[in-house]
C-alpha atoms as a PDB file:
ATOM      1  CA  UNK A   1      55.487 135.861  93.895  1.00  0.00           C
ATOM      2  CA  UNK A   2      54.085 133.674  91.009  1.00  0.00           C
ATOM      3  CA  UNK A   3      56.281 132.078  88.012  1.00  0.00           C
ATOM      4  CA  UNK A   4      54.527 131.759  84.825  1.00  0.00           C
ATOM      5  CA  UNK A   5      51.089 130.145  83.944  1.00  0.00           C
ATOM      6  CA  UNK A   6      51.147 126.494  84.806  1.00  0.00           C
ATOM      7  CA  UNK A   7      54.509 126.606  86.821  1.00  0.00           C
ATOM      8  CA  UNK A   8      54.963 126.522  90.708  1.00  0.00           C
ATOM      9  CA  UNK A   9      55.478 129.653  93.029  1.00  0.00           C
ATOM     10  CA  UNK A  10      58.881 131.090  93.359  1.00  0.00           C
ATOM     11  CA  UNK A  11      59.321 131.768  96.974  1.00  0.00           C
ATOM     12  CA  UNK A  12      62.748 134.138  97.291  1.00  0.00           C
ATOM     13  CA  UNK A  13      64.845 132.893 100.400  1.00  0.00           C
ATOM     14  CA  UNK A  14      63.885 134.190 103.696  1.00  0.00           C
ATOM     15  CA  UNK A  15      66.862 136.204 105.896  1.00  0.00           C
ATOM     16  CA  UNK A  16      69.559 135.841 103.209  1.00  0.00           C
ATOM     17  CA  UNK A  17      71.110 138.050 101.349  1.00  0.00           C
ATOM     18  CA  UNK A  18      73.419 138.271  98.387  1.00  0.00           C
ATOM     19  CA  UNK A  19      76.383 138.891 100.524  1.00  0.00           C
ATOM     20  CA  UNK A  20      75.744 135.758 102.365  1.00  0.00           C
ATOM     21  CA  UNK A  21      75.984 133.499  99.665  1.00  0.00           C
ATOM     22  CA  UNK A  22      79.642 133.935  98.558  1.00  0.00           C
ATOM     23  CA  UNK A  23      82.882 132.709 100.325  1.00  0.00           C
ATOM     24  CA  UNK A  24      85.163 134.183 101.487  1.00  0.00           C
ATOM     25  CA  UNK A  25      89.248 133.946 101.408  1.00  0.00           C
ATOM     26  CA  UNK A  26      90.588 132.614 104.919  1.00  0.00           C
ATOM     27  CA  UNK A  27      93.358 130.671 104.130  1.00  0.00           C
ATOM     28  CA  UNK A  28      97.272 132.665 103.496  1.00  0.00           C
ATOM     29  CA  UNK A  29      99.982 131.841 101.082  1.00  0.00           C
ATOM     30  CA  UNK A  30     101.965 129.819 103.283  1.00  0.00           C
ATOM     31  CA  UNK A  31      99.136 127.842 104.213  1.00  0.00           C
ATOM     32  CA  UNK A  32      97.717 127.231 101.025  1.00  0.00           C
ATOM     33  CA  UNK A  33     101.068 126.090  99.401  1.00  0.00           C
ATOM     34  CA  UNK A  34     101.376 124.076 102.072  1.00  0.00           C
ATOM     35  CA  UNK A  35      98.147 121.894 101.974  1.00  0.00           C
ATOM     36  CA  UNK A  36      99.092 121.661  98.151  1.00  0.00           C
ATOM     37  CA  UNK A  37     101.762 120.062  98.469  1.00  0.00           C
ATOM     38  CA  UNK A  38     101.384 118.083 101.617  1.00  0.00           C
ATOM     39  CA  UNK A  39      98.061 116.981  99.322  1.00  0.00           C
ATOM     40  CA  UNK A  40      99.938 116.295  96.492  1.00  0.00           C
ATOM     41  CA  UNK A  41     102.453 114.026  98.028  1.00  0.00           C
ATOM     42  CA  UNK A  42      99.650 112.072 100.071  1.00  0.00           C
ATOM     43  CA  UNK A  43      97.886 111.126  96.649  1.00  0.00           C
ATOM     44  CA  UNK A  44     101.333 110.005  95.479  1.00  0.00           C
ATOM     45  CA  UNK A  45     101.839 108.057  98.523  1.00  0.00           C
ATOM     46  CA  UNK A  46      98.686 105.930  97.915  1.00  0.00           C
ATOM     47  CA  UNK A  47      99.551 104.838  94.670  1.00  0.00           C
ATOM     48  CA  UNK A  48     102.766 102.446  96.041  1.00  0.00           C
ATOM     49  CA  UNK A  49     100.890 102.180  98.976  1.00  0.00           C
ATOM     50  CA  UNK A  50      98.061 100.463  97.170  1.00  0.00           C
ATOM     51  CA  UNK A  51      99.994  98.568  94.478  1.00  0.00           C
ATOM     52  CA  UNK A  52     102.067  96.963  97.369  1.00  0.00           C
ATOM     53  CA  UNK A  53      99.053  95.688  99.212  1.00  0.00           C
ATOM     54  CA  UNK A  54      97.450  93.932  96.182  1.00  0.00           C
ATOM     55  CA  UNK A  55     101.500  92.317  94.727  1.00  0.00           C
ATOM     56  CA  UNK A  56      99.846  93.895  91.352  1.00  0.00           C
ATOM     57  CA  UNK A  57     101.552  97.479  89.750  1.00  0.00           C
ATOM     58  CA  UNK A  58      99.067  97.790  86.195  1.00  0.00           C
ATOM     59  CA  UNK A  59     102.231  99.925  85.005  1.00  0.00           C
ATOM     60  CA  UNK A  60     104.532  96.778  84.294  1.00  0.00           C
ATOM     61  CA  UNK A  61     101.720  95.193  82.214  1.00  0.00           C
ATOM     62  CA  UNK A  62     102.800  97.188  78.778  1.00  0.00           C
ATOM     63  CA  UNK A  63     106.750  96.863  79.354  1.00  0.00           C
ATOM     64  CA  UNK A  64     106.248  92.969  80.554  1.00  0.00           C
ATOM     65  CA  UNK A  65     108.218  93.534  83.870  1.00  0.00           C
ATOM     66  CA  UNK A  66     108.139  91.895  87.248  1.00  0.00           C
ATOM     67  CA  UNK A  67     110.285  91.733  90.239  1.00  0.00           C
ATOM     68  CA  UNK A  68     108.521  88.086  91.236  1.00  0.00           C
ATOM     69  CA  UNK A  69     111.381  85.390  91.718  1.00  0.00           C
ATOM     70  CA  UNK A  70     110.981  83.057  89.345  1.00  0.00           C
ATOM     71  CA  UNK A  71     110.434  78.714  90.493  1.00  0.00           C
END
């Protein structure tokens, strides 16, 4: 097969088929909720997590707070 004047040949994949290209469903609802949430509540985690290791939490900057002992 040629493209148009000037342009490469288009060379249609070998062995595939349109079927072949689309996914398909194999997780449940049970499953499903539960990597949700289970992912949800690991992203969460790493937000303390990280503002704990560095002693810096960007979300006291605007209200002026800090739980540093003072002297």
């Amino acid at each position: 097969m040629v493209g148009a004047v000037g342009m490469r040949p288009t060379i249609p994949p070998v062995g595939r088929t349109q079927r072949a290209n689309t996914m398909n469903r194999n997780i449940g609802g049970i499953d499903r909720v539960l990597r949700i949430v289970i992912g949800v509540w690991g992203w969460i985690g790493v937000v303390p997590l990280g503002t704990g290791a560095i002693g810096w939490c960007p979300g006291y900057l605007p209200f002026g707070f800090s739980t540093c002992r003072q002297g």
